[in-house]
PDB file of N, CA and C in Angstrom:
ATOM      1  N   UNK A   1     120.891 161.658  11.189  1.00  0.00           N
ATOM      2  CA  UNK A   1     122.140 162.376  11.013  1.00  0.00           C
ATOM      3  C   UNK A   1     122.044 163.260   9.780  1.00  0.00           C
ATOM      4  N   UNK A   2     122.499 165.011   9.846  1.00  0.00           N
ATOM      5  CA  UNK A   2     122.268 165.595   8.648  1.00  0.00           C
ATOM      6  C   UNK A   2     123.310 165.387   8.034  1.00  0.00           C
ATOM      7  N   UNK A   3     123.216 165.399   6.639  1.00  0.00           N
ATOM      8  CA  UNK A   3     124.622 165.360   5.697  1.00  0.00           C
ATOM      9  C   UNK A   3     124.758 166.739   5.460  1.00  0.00           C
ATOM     10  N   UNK A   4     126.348 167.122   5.569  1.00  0.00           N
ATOM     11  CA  UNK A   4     126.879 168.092   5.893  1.00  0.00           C
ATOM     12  C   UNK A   4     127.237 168.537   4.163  1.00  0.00           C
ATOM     13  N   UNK A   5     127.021 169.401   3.760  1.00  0.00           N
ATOM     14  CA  UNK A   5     127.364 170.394   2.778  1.00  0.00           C
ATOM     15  C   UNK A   5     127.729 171.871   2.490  1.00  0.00           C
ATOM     16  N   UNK A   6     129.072 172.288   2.073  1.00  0.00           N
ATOM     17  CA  UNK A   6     129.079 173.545   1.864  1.00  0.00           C
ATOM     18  C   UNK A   6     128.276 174.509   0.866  1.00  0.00           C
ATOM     19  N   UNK A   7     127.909 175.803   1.437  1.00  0.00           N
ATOM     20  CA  UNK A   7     126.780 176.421   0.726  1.00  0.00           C
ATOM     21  C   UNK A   7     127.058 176.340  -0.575  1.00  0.00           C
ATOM     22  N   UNK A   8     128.118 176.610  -1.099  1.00  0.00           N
ATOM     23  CA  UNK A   8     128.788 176.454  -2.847  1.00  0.00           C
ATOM     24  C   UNK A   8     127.775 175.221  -3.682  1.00  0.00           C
ATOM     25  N   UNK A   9     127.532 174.111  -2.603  1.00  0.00           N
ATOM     26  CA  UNK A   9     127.001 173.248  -3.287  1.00  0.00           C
ATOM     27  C   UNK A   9     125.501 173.381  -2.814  1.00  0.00           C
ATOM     28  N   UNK A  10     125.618 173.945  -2.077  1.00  0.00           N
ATOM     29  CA  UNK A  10     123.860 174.337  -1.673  1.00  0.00           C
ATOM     30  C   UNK A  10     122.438 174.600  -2.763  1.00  0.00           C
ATOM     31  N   UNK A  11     123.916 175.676  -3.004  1.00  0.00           N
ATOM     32  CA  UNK A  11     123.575 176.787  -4.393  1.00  0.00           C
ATOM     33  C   UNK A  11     123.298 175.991  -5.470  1.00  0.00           C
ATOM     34  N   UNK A  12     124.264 175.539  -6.307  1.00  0.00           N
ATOM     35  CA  UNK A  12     124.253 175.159  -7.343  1.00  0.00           C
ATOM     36  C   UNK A  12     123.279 173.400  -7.338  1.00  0.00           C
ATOM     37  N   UNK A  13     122.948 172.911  -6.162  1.00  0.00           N
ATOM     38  CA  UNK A  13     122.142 171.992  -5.902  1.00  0.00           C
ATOM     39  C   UNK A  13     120.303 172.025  -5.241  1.00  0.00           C
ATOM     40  N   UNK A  14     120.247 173.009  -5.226  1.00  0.00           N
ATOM     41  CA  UNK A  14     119.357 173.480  -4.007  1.00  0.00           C
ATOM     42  C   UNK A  14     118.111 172.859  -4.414  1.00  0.00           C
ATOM     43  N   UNK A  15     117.312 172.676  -5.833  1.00  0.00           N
ATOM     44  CA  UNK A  15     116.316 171.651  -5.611  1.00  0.00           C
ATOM     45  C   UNK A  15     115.697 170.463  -5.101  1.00  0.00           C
ATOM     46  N   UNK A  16     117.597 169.541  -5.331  1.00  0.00           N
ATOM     47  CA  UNK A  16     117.079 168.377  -4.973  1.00  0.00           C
ATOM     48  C   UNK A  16     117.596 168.541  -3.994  1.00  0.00           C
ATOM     49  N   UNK A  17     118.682 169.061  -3.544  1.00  0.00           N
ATOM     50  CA  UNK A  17     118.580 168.954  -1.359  1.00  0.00           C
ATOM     51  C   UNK A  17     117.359 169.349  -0.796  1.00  0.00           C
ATOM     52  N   UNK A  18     116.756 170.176  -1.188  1.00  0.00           N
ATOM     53  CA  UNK A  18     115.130 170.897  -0.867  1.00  0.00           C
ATOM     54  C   UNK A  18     114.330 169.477  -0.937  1.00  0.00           C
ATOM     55  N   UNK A  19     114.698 168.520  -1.810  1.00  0.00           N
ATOM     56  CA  UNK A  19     113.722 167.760  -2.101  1.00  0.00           C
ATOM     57  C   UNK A  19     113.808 165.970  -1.146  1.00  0.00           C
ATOM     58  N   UNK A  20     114.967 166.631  -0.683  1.00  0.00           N
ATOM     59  CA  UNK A  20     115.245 165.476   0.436  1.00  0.00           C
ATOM     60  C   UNK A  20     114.548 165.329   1.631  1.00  0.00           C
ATOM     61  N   UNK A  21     114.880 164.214   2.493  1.00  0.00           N
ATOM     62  CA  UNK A  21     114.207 164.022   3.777  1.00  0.00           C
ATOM     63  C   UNK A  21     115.124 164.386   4.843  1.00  0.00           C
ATOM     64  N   UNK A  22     116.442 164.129   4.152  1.00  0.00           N
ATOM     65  CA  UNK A  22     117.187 164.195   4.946  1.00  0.00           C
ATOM     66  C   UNK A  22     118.070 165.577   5.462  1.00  0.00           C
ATOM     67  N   UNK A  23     117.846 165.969   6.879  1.00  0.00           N
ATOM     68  CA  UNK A  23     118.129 167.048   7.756  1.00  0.00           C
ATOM     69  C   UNK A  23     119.627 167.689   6.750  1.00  0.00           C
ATOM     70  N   UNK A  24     120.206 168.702   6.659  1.00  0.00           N
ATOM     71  CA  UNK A  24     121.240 169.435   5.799  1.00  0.00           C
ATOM     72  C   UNK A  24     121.867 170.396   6.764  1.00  0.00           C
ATOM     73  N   UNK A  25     123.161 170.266   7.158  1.00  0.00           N
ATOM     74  CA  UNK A  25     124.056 171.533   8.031  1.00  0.00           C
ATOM     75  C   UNK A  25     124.727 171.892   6.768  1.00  0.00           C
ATOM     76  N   UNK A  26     124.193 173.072   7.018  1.00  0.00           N
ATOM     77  CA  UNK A  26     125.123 173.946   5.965  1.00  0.00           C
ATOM     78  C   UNK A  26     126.496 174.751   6.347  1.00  0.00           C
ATOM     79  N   UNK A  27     127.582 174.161   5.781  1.00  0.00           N
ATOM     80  CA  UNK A  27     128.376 175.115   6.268  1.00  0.00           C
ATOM     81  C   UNK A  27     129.446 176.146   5.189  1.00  0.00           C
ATOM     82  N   UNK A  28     130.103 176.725   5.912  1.00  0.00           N
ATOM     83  CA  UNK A  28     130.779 177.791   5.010  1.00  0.00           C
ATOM     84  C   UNK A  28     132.160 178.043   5.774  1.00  0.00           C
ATOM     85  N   UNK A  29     133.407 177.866   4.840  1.00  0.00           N
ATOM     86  CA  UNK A  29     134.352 177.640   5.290  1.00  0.00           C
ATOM     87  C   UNK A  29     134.951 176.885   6.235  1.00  0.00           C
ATOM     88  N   UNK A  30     134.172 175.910   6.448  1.00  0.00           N
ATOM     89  CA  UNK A  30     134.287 174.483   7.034  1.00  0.00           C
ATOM     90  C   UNK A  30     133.645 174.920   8.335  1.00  0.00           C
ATOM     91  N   UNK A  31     132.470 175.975   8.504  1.00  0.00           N
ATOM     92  CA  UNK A  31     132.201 175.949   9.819  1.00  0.00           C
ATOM     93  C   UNK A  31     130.830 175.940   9.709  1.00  0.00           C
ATOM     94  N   UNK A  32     129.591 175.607  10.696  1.00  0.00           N
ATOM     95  CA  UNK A  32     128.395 175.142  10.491  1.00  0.00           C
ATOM     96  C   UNK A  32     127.637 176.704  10.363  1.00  0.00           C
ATOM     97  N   UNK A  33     126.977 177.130   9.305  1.00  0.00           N
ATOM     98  CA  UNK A  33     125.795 178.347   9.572  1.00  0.00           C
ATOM     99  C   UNK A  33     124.333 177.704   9.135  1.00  0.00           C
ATOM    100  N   UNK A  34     123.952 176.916   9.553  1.00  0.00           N
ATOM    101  CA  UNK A  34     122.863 176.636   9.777  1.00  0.00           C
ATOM    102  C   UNK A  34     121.979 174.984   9.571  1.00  0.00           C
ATOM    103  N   UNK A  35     121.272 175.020   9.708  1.00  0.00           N
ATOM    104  CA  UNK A  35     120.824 173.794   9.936  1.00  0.00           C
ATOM    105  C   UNK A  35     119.557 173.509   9.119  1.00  0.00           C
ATOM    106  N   UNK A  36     119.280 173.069   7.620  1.00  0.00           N
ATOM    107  CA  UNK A  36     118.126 172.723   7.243  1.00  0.00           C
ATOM    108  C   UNK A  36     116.906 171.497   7.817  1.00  0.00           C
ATOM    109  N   UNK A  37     115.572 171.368   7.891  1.00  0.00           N
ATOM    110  CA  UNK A  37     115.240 169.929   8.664  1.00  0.00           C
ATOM    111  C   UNK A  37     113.634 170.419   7.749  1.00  0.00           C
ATOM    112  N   UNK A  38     113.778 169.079   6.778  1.00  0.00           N
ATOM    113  CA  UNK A  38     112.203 169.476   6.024  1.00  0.00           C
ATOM    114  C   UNK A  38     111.694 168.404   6.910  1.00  0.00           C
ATOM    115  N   UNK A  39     110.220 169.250   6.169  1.00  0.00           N
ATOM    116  CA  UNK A  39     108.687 168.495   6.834  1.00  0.00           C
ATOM    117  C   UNK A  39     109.087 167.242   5.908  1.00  0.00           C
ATOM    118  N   UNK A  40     108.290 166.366   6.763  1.00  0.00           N
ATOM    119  CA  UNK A  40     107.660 164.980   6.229  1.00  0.00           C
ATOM    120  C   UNK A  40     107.713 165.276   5.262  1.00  0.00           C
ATOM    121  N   UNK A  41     107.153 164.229   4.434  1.00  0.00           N
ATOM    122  CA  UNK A  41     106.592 164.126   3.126  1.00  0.00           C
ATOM    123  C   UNK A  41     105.435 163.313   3.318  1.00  0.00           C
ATOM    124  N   UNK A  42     105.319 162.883   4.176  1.00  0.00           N
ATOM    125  CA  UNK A  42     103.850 161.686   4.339  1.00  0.00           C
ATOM    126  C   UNK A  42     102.870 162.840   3.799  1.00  0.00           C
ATOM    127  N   UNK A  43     101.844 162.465   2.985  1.00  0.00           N
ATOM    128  CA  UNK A  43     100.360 163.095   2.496  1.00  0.00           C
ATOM    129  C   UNK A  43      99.748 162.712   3.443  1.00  0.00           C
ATOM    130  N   UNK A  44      99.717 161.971   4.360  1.00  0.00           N
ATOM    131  CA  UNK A  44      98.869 161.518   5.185  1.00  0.00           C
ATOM    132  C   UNK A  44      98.507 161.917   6.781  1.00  0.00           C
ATOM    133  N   UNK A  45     100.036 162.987   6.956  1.00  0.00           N
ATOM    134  CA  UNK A  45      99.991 163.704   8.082  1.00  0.00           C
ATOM    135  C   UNK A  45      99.511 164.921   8.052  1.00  0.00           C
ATOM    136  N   UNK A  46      99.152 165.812   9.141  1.00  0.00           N
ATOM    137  CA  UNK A  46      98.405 167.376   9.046  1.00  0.00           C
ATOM    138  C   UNK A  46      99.596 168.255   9.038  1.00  0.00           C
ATOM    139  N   UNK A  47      99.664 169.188   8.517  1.00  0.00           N
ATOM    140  CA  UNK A  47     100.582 170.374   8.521  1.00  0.00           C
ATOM    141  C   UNK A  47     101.332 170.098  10.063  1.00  0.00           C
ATOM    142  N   UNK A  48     100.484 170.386  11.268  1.00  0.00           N
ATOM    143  CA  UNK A  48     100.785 170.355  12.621  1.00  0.00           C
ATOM    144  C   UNK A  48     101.587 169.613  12.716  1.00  0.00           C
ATOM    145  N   UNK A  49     101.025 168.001  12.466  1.00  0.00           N
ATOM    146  CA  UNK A  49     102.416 166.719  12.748  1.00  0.00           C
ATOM    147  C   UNK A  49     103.593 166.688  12.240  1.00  0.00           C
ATOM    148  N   UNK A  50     103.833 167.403  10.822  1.00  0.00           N
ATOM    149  CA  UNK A  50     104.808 167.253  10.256  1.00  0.00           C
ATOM    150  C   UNK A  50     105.651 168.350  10.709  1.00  0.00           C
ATOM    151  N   UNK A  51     105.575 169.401  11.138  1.00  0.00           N
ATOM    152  CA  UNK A  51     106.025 170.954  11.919  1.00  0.00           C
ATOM    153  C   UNK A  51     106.593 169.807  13.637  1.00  0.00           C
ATOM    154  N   UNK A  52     105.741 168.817  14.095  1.00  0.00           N
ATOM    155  CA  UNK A  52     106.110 168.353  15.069  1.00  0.00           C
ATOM    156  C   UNK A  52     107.144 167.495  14.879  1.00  0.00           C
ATOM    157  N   UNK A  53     107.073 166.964  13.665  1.00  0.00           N
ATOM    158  CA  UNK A  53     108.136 165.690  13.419  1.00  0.00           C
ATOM    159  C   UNK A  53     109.701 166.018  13.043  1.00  0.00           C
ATOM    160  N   UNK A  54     109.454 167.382  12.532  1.00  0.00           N
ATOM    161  CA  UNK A  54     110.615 168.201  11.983  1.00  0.00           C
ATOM    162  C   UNK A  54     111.256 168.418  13.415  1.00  0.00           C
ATOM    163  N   UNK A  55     110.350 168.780  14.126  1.00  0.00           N
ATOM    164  CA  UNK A  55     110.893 169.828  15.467  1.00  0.00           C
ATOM    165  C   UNK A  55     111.823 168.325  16.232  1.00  0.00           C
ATOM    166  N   UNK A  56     111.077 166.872  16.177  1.00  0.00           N
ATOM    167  CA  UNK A  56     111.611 165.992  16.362  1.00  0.00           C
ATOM    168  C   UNK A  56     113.527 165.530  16.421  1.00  0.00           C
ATOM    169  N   UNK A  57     113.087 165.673  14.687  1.00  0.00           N
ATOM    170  CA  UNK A  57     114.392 166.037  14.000  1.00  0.00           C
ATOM    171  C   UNK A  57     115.624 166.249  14.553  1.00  0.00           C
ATOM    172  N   UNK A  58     114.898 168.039  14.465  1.00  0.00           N
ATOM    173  CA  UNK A  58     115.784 169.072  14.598  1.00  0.00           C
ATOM    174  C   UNK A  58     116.225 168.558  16.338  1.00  0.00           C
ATOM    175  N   UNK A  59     115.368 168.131  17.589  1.00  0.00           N
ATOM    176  CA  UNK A  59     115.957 167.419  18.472  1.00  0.00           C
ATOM    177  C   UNK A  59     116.898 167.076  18.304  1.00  0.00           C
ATOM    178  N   UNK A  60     117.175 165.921  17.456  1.00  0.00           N
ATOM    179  CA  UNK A  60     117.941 164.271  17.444  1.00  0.00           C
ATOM    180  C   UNK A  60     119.324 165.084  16.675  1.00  0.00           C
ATOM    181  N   UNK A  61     119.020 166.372  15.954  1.00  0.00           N
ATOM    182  CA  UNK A  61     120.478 166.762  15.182  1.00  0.00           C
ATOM    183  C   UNK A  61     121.484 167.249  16.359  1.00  0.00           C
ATOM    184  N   UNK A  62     120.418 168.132  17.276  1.00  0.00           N
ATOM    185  CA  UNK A  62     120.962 168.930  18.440  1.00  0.00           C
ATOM    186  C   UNK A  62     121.361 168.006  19.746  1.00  0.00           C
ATOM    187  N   UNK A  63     120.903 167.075  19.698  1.00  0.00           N
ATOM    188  CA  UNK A  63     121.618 166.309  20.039  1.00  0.00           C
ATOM    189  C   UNK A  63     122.919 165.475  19.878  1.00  0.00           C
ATOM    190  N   UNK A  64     123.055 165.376  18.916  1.00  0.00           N
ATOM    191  CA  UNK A  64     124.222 164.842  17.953  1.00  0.00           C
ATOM    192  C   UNK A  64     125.042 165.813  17.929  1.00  0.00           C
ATOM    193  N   UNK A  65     124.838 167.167  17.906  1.00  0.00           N
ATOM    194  CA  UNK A  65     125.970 168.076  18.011  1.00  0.00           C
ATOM    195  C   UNK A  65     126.408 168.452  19.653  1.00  0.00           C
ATOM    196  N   UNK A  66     125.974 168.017  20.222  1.00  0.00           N
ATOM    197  CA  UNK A  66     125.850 167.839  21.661  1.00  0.00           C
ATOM    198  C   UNK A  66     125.387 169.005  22.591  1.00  0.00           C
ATOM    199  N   UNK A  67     124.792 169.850  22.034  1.00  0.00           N
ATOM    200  CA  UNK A  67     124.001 170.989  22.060  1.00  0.00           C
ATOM    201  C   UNK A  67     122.498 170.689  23.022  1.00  0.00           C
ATOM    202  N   UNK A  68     122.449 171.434  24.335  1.00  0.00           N
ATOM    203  CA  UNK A  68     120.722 171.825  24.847  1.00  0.00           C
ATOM    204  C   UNK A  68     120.029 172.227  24.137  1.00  0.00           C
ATOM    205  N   UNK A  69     118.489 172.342  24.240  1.00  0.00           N
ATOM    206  CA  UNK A  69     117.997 173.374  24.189  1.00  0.00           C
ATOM    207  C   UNK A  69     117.948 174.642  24.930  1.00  0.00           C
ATOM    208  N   UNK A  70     118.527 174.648  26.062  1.00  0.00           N
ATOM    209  CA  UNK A  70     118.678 175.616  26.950  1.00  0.00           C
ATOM    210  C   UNK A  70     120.091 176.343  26.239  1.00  0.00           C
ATOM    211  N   UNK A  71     120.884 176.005  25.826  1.00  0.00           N
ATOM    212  CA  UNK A  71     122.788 176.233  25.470  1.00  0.00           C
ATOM    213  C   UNK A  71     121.960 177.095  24.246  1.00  0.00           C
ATOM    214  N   UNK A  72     121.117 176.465  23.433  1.00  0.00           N
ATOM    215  CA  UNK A  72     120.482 177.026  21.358  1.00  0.00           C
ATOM    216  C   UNK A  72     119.625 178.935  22.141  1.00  0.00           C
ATOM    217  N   UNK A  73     119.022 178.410  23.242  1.00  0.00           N
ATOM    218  CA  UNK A  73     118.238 179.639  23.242  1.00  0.00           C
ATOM    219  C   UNK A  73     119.331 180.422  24.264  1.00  0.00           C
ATOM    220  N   UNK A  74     119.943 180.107  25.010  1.00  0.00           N
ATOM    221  CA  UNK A  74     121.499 181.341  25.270  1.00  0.00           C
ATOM    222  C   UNK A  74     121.799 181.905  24.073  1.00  0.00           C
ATOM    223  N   UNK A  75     122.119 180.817  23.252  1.00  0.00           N
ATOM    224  CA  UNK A  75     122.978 181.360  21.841  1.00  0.00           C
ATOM    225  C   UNK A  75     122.051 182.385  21.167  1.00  0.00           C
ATOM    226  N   UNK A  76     120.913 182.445  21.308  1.00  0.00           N
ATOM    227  CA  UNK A  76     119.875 183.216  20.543  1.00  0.00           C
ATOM    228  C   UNK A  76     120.185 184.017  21.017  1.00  0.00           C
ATOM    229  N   UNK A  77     119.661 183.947  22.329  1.00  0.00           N
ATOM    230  CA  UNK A  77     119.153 185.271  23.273  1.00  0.00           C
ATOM    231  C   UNK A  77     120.648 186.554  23.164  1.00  0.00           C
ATOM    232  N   UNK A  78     121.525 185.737  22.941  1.00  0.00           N
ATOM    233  CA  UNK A  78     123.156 186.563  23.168  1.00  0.00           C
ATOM    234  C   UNK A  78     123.193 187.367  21.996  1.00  0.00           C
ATOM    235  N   UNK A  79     122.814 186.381  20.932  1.00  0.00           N
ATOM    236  CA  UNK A  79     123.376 186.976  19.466  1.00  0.00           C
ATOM    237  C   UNK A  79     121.874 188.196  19.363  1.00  0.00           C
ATOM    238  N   UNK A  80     120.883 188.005  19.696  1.00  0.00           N
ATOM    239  CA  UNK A  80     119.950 188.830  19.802  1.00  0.00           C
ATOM    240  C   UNK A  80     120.181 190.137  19.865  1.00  0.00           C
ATOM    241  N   UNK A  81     120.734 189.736  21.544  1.00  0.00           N
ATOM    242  CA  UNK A  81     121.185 191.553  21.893  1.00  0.00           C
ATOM    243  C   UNK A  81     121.896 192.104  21.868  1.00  0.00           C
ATOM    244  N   UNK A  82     123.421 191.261  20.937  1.00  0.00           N
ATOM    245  CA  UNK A  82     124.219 191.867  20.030  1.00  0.00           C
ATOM    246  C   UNK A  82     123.686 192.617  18.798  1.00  0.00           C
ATOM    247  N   UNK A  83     122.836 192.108  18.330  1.00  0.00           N
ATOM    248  CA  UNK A  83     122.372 192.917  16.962  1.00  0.00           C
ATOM    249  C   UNK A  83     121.474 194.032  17.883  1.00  0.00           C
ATOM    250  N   UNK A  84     120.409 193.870  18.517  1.00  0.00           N
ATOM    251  CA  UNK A  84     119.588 194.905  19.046  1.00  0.00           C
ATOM    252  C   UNK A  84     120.464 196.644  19.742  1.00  0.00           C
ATOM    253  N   UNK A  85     121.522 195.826  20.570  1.00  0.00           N
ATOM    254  CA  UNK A  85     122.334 197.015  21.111  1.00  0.00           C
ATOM    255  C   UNK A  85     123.269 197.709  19.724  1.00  0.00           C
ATOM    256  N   UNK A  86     123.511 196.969  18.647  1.00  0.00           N
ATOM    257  CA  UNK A  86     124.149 197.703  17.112  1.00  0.00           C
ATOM    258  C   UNK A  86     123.664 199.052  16.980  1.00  0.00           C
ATOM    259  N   UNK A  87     124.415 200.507  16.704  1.00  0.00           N
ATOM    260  CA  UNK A  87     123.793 201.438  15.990  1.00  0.00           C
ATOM    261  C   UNK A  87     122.562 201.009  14.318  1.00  0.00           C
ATOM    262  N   UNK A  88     122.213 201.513  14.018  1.00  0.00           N
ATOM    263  CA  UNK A  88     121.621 201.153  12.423  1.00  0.00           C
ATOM    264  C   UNK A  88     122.419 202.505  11.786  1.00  0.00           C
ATOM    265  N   UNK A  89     122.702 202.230  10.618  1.00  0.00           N
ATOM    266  CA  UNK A  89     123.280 203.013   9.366  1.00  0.00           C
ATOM    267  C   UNK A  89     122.527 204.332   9.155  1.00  0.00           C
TER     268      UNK A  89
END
């Protein structure tokens, strides 16, 4: 389960949440913008496993929010080609 924090405290905390194990939803104005999930810390795993164990994780959060993976990559794919179809400045 991630512990939920607003960015205000993100900020002014950000080492030692960085330095946690534990998964971080960040939100802002009481609404979720994003989802932190560090690697392991085991020394004993390869870069690869720990990128796998995260991805694990990040599963078990998206689950908990009751979220697919099929529903996360709609949400991409949508917000995608909202920004892509945008004029630029």
């Amino acid at each position: 389960m991630a512990t939920r924090i607003g960015i205000r405290e993100l900020r002014t905390r950000l080492a030692s949440h960085l330095e946690s194990s534990t998964p971080i939803e960040v939100t802002r104005h009481g609404r979720t913008i994003g989802l932190y999930v560090p690697l392991p810390l085991q020394g004993n795993l390869s870069d690869r496993d720990k990128v796998l164990e995260a991805g694990r994780l990040m599963q078990a959060e998206l689950e908990d929010l009751g979220l697919s993976e099929d529903e996360l990559s709609a949400d991409v794919k949508a917000w995608r080609q909202g920004h892509c179809d945008q004029p630029t400045a």
